[in-house]
C-alpha atoms as a PDB file:
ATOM      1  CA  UNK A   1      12.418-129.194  18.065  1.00  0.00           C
ATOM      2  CA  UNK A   2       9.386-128.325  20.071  1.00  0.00           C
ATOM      3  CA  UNK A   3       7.630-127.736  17.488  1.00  0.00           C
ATOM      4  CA  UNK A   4       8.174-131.256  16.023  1.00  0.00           C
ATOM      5  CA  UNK A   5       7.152-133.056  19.148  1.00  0.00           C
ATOM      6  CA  UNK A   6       3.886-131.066  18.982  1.00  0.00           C
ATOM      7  CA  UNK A   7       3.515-132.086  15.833  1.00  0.00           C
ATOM      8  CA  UNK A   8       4.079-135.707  16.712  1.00  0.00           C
ATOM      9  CA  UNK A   9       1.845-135.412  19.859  1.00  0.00           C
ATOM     10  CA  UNK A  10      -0.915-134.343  17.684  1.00  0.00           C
ATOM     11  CA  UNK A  11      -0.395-137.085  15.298  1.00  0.00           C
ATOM     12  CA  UNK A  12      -0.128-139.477  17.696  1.00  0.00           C
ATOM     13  CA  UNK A  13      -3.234-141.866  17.747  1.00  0.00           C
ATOM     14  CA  UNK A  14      -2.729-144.234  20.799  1.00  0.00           C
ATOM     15  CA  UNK A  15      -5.216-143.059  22.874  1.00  0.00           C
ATOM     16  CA  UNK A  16      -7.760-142.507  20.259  1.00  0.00           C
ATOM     17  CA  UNK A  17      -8.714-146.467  20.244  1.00  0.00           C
ATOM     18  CA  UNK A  18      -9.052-146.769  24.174  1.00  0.00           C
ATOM     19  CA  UNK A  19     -11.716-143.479  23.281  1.00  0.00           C
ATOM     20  CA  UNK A  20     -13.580-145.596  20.796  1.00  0.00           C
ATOM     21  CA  UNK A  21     -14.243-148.882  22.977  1.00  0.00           C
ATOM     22  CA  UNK A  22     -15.147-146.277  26.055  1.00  0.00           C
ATOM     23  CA  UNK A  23     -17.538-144.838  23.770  1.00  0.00           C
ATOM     24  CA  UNK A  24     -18.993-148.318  22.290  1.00  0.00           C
ATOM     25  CA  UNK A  25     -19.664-149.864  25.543  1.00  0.00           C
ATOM     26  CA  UNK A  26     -21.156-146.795  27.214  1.00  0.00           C
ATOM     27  CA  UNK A  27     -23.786-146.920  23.819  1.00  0.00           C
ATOM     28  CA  UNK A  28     -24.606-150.747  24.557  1.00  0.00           C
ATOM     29  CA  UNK A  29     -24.910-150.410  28.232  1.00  0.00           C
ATOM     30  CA  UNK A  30     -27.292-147.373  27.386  1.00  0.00           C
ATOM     31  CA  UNK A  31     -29.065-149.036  24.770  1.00  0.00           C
ATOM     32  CA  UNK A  32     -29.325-152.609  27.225  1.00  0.00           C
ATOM     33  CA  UNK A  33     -30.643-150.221  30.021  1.00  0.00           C
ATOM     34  CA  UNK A  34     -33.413-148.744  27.631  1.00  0.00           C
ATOM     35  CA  UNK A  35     -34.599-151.664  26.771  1.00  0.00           C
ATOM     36  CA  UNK A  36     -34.587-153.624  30.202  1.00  0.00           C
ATOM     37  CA  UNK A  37     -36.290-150.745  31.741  1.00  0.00           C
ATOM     38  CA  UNK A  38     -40.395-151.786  30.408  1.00  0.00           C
ATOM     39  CA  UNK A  39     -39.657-155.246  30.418  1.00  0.00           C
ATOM     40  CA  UNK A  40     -38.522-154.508  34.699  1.00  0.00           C
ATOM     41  CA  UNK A  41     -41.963-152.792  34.920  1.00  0.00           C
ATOM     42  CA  UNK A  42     -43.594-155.338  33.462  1.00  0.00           C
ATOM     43  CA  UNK A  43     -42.318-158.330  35.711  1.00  0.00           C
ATOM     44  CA  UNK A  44     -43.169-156.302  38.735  1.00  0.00           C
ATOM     45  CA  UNK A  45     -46.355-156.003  37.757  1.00  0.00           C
ATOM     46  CA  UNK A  46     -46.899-159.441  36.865  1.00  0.00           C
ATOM     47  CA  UNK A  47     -45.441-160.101  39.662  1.00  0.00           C
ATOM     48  CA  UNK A  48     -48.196-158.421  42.053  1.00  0.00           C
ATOM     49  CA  UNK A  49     -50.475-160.313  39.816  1.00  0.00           C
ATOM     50  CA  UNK A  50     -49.619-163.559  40.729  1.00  0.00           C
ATOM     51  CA  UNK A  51     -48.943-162.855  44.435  1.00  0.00           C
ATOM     52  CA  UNK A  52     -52.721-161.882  44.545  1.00  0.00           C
ATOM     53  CA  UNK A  53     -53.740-164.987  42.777  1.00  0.00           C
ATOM     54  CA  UNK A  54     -51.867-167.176  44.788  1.00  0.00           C
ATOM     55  CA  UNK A  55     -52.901-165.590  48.273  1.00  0.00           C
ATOM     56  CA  UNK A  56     -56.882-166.173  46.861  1.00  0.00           C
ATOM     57  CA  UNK A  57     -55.925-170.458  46.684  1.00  0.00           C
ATOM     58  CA  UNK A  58     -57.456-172.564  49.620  1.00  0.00           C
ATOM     59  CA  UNK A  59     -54.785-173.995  51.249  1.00  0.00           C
ATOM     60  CA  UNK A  60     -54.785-177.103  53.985  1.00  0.00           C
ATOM     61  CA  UNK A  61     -56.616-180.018  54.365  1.00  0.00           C
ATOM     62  CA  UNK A  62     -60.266-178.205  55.602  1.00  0.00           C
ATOM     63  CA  UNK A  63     -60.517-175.988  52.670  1.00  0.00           C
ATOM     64  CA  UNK A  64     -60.460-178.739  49.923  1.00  0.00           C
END
């Protein structure tokens, strides 16, 4: 008898689905994250870029 519900238990594939889809979205989150990361860098720099530029304008009425 115990040895039959250990052999069921074992069997027993339930779980093994819930596994899978853990596994799947923890590989598209990681794969997402690498590939956000340079683009990230790359705004913040651009970013800077225009922040500089836009602090160099003339602004008011005098400076026209």
């Amino acid at each position: 008898m115990l040895m039959t519900k250990a052999k069921t238990w074992l069997l027993n594939e339930d779980g093994a689905v819930t596994v899978d889809w853990v596994v799947l979205c923890a590989a598209v989150i990681g794969m997402g994250m690498v590939v956000l990361q340079p683009i990230a860098f790359s705004t913040t720099s651009s970013t800077a870029d225009l922040s500089i530029y836009v602090e160099s304008l003339p602004v008011g009425y005098g400076n026209n």
